[in-house]
N, C-alpha and C. Protein backbone atom coordinates (compact mmCIF):
# COMPACT_ATOMS: atom_id res chain seq x y z
N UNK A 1 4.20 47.15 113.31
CA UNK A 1 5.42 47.95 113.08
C UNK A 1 5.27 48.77 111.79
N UNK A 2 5.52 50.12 112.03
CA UNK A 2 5.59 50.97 110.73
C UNK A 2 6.89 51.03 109.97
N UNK A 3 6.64 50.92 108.61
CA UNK A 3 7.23 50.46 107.50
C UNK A 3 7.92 52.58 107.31
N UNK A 4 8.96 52.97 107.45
CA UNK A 4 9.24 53.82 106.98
C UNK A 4 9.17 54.42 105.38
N UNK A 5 8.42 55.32 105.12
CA UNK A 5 8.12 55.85 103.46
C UNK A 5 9.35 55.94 102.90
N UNK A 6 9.44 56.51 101.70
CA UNK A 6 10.48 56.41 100.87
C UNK A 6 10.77 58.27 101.51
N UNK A 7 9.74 59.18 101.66
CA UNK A 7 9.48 60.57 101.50
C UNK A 7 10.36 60.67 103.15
N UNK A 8 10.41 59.62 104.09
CA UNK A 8 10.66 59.88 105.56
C UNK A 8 12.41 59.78 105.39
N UNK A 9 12.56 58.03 104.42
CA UNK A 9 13.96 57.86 104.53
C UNK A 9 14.51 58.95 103.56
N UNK A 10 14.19 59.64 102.60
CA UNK A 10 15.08 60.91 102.01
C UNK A 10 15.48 61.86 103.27
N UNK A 11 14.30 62.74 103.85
CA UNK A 11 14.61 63.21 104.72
C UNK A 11 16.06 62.93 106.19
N UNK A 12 15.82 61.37 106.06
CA UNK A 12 16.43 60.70 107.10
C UNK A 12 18.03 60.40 107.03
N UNK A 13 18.60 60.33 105.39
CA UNK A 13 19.98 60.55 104.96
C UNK A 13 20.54 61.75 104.87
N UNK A 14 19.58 62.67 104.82
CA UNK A 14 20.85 64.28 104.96
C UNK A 14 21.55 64.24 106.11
N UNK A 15 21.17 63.56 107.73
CA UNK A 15 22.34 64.49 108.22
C UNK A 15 23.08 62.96 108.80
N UNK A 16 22.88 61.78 108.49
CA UNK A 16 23.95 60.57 107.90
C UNK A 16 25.55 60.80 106.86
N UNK A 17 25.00 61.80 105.69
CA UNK A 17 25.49 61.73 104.40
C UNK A 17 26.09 63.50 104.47
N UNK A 18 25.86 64.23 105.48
CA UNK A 18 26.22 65.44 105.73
C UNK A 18 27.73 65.52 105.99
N UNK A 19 28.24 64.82 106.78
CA UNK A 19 29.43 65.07 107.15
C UNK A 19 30.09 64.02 106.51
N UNK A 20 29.95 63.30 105.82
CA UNK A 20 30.82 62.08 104.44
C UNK A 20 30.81 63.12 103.39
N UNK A 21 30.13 64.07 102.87
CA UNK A 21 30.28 64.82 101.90
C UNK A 21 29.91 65.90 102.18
N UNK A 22 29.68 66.54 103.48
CA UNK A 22 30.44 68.03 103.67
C UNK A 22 29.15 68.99 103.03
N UNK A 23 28.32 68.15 103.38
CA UNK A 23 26.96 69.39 102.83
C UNK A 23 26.99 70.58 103.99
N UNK A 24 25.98 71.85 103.52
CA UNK A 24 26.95 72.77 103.78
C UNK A 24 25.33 73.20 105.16
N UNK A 25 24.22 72.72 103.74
CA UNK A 25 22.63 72.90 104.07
C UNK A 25 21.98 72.01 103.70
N UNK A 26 20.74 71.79 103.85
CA UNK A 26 19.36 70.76 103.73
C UNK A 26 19.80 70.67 101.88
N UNK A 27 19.91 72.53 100.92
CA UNK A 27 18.79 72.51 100.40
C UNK A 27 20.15 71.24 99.13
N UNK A 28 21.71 71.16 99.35
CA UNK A 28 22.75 70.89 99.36
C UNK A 28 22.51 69.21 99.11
N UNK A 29 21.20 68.49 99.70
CA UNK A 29 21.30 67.03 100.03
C UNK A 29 20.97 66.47 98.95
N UNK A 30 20.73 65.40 98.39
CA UNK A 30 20.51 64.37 97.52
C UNK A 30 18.88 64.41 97.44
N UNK A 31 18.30 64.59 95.99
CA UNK A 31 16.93 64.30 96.21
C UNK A 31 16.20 63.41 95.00
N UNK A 32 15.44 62.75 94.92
CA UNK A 32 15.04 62.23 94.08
C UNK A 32 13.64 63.06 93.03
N UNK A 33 14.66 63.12 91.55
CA UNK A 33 13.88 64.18 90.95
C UNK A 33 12.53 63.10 90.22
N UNK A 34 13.15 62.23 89.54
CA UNK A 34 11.88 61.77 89.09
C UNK A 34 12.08 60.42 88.90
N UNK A 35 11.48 59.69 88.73
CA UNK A 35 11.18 57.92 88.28
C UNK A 35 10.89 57.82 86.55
N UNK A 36 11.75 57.00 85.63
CA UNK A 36 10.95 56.94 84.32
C UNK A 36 10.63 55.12 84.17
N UNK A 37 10.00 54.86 83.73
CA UNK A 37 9.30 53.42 83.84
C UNK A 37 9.07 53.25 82.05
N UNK A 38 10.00 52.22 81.62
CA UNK A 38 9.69 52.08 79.88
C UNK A 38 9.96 50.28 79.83
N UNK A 39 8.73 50.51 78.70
CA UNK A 39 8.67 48.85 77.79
C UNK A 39 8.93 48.99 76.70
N UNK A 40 9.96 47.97 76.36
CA UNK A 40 10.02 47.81 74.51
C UNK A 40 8.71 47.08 73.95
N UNK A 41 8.02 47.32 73.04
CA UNK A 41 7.10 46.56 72.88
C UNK A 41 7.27 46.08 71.15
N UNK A 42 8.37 46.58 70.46
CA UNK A 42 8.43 46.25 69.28
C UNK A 42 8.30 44.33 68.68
N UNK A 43 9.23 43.61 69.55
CA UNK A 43 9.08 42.45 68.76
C UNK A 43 7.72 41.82 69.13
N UNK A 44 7.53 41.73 70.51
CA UNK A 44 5.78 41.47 71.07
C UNK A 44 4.70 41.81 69.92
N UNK A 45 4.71 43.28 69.95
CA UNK A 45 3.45 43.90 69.07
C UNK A 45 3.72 43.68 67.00
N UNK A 46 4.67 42.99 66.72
CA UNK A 46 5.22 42.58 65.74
C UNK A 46 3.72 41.35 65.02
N UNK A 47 3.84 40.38 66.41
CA UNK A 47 3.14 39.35 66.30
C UNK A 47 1.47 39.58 66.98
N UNK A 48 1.23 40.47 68.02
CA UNK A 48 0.09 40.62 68.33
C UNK A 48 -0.51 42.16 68.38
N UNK A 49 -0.59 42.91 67.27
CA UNK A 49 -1.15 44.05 68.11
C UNK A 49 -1.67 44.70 68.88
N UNK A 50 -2.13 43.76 69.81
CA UNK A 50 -3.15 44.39 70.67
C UNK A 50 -2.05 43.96 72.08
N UNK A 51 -0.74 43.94 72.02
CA UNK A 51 0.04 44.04 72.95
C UNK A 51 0.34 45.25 73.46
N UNK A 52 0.34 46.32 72.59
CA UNK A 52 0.47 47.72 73.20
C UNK A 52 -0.44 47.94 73.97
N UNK A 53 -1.69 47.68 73.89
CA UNK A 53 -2.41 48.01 74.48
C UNK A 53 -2.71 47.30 75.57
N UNK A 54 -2.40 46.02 75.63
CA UNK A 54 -2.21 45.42 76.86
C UNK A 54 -0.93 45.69 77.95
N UNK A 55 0.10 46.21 77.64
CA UNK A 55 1.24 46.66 78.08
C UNK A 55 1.03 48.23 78.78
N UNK A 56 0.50 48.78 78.03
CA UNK A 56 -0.38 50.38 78.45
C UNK A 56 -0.97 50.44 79.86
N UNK A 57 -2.12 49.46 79.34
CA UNK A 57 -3.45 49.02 80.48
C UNK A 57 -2.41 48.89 82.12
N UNK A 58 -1.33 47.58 81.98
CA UNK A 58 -0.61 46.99 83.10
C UNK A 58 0.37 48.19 83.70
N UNK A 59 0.53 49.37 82.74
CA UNK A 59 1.78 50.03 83.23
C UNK A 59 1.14 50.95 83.94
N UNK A 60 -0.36 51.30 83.54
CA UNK A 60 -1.13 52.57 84.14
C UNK A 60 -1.79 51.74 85.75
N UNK A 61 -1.89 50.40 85.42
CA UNK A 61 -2.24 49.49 86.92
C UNK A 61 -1.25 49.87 88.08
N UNK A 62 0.09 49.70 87.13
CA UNK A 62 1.38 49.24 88.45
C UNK A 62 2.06 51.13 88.33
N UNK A 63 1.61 51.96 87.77
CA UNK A 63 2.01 53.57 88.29
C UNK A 63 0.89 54.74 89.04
N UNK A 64 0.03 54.14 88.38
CA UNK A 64 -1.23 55.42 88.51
C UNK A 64 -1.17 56.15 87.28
N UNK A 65 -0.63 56.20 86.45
CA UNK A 65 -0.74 56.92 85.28
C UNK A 65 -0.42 56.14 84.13
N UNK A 66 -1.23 57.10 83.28
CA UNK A 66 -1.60 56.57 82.02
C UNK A 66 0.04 56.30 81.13
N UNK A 67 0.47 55.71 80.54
CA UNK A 67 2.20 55.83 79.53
C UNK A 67 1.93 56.50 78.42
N UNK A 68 2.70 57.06 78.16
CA UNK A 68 2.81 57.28 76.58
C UNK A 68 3.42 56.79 75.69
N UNK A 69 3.21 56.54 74.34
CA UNK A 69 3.57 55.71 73.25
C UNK A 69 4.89 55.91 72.66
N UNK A 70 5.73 55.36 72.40
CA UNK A 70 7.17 55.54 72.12
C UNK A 70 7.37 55.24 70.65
N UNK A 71 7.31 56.17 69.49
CA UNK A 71 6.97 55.47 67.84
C UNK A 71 8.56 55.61 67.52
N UNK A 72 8.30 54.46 66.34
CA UNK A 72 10.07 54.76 65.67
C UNK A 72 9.92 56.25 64.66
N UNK A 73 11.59 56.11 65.05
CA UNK A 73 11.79 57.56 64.08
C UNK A 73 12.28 57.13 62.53
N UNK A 74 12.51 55.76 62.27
CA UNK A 74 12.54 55.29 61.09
C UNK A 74 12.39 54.01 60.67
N UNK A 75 11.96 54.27 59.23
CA UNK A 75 12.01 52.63 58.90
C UNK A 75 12.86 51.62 58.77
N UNK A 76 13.21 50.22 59.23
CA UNK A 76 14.04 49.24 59.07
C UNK A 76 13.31 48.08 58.40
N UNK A 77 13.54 47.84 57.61
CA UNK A 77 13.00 46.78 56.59
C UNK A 77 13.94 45.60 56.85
N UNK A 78 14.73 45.22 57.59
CA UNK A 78 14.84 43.99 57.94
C UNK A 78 14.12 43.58 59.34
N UNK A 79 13.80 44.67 60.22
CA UNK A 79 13.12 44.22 61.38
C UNK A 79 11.73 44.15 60.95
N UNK A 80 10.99 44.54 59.33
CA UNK A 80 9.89 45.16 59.61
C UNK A 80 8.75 46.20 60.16
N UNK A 81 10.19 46.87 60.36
CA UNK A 81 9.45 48.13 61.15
C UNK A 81 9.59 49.72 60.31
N UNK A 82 7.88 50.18 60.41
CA UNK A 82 8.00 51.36 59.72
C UNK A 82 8.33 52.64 60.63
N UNK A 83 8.36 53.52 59.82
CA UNK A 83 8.67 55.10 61.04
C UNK A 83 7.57 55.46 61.27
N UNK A 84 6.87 55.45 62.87
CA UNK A 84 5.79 55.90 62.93
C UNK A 84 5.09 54.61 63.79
N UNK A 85 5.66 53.39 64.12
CA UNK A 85 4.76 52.35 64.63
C UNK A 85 5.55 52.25 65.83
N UNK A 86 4.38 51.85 66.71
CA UNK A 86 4.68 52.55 68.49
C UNK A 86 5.41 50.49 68.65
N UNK A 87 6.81 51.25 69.11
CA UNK A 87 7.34 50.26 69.72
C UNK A 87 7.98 50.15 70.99
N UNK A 88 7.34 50.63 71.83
CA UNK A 88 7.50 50.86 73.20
C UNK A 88 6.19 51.61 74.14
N UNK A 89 6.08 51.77 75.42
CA UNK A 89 5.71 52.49 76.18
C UNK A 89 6.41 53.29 77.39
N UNK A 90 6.18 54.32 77.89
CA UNK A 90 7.01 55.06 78.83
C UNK A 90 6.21 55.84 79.92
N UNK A 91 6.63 55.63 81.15
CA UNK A 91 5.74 57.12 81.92
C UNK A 91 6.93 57.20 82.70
N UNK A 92 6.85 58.71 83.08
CA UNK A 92 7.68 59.72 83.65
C UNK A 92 6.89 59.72 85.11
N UNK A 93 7.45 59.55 86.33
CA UNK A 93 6.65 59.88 87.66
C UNK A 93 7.44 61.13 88.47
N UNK A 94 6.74 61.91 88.81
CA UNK A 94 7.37 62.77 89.67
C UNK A 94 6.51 62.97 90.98
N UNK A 95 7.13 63.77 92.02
CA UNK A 95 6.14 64.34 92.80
C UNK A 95 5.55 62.88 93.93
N UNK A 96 3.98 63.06 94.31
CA UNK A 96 4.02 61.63 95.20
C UNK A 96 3.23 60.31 94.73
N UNK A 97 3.70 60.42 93.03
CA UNK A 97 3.06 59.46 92.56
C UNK A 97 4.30 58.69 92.61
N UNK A 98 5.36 59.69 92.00
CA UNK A 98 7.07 59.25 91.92
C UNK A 98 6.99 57.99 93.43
N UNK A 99 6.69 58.77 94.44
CA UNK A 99 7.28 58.04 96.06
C UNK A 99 6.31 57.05 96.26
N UNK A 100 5.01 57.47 95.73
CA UNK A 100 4.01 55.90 96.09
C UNK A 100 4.75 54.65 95.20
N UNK A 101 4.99 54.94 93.64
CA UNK A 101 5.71 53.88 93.67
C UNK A 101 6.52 53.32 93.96
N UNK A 102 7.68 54.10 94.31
CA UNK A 102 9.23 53.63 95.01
C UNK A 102 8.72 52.86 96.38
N UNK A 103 7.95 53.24 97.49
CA UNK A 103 7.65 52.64 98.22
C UNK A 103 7.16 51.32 97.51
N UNK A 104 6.38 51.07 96.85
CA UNK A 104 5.84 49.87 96.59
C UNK A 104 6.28 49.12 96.13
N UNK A 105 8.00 49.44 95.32
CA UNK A 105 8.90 48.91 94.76
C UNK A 105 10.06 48.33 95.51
N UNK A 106 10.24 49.36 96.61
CA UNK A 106 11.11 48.90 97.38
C UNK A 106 10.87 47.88 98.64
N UNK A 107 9.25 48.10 98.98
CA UNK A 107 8.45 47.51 99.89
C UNK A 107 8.04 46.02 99.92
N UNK A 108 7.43 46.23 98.40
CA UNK A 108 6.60 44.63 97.93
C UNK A 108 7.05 44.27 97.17
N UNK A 109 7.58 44.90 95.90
CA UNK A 109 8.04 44.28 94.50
C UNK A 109 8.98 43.70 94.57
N UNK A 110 10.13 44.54 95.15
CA UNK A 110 11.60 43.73 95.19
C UNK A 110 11.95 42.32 95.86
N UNK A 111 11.05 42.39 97.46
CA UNK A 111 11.18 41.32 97.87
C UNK A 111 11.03 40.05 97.26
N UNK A 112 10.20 40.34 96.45
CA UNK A 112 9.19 38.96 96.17
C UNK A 112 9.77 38.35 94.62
N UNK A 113 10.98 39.29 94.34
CA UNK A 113 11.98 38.84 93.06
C UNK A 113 12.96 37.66 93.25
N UNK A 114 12.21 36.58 92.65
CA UNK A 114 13.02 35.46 92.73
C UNK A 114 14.77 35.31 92.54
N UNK A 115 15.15 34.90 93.33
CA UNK A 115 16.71 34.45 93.46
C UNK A 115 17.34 36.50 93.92
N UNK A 116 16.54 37.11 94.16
CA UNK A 116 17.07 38.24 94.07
C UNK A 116 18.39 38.66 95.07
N UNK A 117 19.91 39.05 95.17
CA UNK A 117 20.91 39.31 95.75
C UNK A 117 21.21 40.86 96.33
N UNK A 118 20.73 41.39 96.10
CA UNK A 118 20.73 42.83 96.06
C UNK A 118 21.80 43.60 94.24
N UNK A 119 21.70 44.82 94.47
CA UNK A 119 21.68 45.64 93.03
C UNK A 119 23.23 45.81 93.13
N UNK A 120 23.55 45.75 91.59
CA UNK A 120 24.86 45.98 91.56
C UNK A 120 25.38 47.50 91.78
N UNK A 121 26.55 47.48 91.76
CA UNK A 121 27.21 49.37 91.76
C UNK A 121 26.89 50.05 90.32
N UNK A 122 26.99 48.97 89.93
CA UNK A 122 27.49 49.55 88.28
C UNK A 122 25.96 49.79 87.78
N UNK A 123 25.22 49.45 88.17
CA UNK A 123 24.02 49.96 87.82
C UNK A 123 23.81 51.46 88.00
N UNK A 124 24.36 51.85 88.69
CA UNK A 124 24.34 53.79 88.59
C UNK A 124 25.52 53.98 87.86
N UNK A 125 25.27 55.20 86.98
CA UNK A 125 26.03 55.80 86.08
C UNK A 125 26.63 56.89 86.63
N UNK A 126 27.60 57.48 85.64
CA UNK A 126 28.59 58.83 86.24
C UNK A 126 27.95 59.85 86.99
N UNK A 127 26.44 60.24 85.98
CA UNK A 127 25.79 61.34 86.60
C UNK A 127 25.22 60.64 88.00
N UNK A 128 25.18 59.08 88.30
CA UNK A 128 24.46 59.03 89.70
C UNK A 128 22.97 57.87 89.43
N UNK A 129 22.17 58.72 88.18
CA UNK A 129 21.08 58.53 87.84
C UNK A 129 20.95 56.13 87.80
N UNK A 130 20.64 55.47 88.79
CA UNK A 130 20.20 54.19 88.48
C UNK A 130 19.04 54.07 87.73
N UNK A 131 19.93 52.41 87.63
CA UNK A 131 18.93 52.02 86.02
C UNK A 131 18.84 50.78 86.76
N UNK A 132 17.74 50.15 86.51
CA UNK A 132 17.45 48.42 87.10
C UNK A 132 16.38 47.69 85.75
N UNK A 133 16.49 46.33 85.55
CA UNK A 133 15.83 45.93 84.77
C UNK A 133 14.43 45.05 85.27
N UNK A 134 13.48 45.02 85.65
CA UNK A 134 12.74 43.77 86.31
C UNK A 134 12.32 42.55 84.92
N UNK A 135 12.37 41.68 85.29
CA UNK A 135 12.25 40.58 84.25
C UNK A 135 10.94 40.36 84.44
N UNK A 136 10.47 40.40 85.21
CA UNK A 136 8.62 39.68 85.42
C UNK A 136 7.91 40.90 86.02
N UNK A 137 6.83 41.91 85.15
CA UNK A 137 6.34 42.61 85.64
C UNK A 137 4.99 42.33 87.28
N UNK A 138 4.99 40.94 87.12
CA UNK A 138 4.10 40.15 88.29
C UNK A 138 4.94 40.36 89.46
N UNK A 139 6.19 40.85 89.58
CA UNK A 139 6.22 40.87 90.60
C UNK A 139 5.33 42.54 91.66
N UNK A 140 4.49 42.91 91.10
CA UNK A 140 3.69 44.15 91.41
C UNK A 140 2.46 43.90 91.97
N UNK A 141 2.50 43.91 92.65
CA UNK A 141 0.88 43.24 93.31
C UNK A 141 -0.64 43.32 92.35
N UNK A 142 -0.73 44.38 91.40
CA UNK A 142 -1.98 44.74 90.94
C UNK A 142 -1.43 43.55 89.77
N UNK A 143 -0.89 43.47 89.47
CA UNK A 143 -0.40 41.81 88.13
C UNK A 143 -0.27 40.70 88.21
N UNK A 144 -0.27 40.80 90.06
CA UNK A 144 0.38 39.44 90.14
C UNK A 144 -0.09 38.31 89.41
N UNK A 145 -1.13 37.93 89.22
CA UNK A 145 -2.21 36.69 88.64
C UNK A 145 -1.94 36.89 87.08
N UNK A 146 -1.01 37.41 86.57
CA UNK A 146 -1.19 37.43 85.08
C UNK A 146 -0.95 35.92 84.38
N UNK A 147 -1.27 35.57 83.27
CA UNK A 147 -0.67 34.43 82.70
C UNK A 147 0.73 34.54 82.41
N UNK A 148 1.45 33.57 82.05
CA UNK A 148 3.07 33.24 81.99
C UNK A 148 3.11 33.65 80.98
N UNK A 149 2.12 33.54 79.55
CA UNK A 149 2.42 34.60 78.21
C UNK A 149 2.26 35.79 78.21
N UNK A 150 1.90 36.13 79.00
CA UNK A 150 1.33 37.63 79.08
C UNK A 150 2.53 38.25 79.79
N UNK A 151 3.58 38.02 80.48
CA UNK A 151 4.43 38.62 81.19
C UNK A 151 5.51 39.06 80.86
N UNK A 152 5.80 40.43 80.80
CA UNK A 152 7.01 41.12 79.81
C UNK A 152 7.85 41.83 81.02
N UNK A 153 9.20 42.60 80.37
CA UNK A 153 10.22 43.05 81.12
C UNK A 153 9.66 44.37 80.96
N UNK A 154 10.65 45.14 81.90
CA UNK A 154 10.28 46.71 82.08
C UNK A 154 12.09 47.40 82.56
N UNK A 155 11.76 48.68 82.32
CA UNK A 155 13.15 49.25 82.87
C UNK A 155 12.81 50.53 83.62
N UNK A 156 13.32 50.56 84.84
CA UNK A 156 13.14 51.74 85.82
C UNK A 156 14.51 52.38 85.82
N UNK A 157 14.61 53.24 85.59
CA UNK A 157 15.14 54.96 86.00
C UNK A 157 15.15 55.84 86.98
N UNK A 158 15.90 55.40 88.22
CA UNK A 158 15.70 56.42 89.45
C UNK A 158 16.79 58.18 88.97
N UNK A 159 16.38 59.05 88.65
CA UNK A 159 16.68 60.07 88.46
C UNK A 159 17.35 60.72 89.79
N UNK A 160 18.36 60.79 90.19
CA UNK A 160 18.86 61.68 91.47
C UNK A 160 19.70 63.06 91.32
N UNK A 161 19.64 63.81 92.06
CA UNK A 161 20.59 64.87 92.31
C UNK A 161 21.74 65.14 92.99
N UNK A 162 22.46 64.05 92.60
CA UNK A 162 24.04 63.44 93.38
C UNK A 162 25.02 63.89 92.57
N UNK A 163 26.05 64.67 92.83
CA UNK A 163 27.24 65.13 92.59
C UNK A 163 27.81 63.62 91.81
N UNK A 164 28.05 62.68 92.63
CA UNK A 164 29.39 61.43 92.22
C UNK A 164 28.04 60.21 92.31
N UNK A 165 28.86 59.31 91.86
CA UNK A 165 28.48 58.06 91.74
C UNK A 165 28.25 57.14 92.84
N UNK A 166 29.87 57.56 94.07
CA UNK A 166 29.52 56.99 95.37
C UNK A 166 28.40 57.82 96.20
N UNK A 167 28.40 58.95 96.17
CA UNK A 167 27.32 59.75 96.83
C UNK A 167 26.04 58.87 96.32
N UNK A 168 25.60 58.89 95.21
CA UNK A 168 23.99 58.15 94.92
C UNK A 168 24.24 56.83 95.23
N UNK A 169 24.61 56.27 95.27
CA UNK A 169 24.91 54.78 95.90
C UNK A 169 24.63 54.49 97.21
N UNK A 170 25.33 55.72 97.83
CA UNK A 170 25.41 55.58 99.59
C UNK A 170 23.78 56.25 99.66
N UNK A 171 23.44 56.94 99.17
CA UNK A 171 21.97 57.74 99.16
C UNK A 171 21.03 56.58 98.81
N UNK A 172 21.15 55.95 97.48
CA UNK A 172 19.68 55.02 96.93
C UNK A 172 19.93 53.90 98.24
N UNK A 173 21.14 53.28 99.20
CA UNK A 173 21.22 52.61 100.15
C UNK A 173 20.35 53.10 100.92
N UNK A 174 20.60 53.95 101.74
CA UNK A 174 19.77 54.54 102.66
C UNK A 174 18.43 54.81 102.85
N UNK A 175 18.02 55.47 101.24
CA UNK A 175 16.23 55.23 100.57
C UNK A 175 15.77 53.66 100.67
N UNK A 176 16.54 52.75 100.65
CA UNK A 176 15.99 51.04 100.55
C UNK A 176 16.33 50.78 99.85
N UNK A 177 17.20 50.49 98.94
CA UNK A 177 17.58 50.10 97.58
C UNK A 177 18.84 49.13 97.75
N UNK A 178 18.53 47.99 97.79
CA UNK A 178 20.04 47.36 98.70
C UNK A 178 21.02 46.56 97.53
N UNK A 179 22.58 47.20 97.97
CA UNK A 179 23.60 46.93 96.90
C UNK A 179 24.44 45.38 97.52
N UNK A 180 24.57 44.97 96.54
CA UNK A 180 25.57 44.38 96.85
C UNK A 180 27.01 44.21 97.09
N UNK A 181 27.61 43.51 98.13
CA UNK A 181 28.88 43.72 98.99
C UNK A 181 29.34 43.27 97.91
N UNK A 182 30.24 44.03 96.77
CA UNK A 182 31.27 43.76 95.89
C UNK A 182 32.31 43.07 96.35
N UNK A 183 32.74 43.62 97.70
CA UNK A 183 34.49 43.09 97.90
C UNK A 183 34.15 41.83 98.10
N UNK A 184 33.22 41.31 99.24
CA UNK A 184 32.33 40.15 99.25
C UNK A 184 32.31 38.77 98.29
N UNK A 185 32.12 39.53 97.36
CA UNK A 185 31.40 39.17 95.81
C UNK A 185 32.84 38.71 94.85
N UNK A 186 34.13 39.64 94.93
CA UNK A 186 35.49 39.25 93.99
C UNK A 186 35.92 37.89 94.87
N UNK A 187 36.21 38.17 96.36
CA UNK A 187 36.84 37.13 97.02
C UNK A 187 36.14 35.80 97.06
N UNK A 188 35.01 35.68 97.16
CA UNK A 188 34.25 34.35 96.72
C UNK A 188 34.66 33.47 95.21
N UNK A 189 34.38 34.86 94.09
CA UNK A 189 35.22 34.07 93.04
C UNK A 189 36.26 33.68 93.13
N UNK A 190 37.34 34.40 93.44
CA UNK A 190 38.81 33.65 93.83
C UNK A 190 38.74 32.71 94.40
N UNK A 191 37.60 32.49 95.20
CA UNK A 191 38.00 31.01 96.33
C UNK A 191 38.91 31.41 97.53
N UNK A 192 38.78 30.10 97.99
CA UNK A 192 40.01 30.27 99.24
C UNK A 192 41.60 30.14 98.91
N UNK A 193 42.31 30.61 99.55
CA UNK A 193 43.78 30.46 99.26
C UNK A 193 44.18 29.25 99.25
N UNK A 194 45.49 29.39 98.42
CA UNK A 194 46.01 28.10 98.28
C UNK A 194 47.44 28.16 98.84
N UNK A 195 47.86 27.68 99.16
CA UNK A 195 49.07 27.52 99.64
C UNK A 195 50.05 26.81 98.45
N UNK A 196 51.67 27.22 98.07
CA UNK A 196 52.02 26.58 97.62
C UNK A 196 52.46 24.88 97.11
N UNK A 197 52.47 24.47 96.05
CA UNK A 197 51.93 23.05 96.12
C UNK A 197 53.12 22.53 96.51
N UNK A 198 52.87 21.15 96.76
CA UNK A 198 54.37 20.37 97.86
C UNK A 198 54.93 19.73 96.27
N UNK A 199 55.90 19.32 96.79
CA UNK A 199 56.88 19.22 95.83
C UNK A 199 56.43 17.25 95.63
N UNK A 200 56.64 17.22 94.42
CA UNK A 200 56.50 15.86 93.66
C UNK A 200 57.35 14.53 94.57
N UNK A 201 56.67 13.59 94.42
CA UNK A 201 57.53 12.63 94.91
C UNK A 201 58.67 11.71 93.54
N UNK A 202 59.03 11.61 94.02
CA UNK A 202 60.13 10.84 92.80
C UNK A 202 59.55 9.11 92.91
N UNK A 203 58.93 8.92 91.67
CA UNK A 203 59.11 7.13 91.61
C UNK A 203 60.43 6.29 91.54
């Protein structure tokens, strides 16, 4: 069975999402402009320097491209940190390096995220643009085998071209990106109903 691309399901929500929001044309639809992929590496590389460079190596494994170095713009002398020392890494994906990874994210990575429920709403912002955090970069196939010290967090950035907030929501759904049933989600906390309580007995 073929696994639909990320490049097939874009195509595959314009004329789903056409008449819910009244697009007019193709060029009108939701598209995904770019992917940004960043590590903090400040308190890590604090204690080992040669964490940047191990963080670099893993990010250019799990994108195809090389990151670039993220330096502070000033000094803090209670963190120890001068202006000028790389405390992070970042790469920008566009184009079909952008979609090889989303496929591989939405395909292999996500599944294999322990206790995972699907993504909240609130994870997309006004402009649309989602933000997700992964806690264990092993969940990526080219890492998987890393040691348990060696394993750091990352933050992905799906960049979209969505008018509203529900529009990219109903769109990153449709690409594979699966949300969770909020209404679902309040009524569980409440519990089940209660019925008023019976009245006391008299001793």
């Amino acid at each position: 069975m073929n696994v639909p691309t990320i490049k097939e399901k874009v195509a595959a929500a314009y004329p789903k999402l056409k008449e819910k929001y009244g697009y007019k044309n193709a060029m009108q639809a939701p598209k995904l402009e770019k992917v940004v992929i960043s590590v903090g590496t400040g308190k890590m590389s604090r204690n080992d320097k040669k964490k940047n460079e191990f963080v670099a190596t893993r990010l250019a494994m799990i994108t195809g491209q090389m990151p670039s170095a993220r330096q502070a713009k000033q000094s803090i002398a209670s963190f120890k940190l001068r202006e000028g020392d790389v405390i992070g890494q970042m790469v920008t994906l566009r184009g079909a390096r952008m979609n090889a990874f989303l496929n591989k994210l939405v395909n292999i990575a996500i599944p294999r995220t322990r206790d995972f429920r699907g993504f909240r709403a609130s994870s997309v912002d006004a402009m649309g643009n989602f933000t997700i955090g992964i806690k264990e970069h092993t969940i990526f196939p080219e890492t998987a085998d890393e040691d348990l010290k060696d394993v750091f967090s990352l933050a992905i950035t799906v960049v979209v071209s969505t008018r509203t907030k529900a529009e990219s929501v109903d769109f990153l759904e449709m690409v594979g990106f699966p949300f969770r049933d909020t209404a679902n989600e309040a009524k569980k906390k409440k519990g089940p109903s209660q019925g008023a309580p019976g009245k006391k007995r008299k001793k």
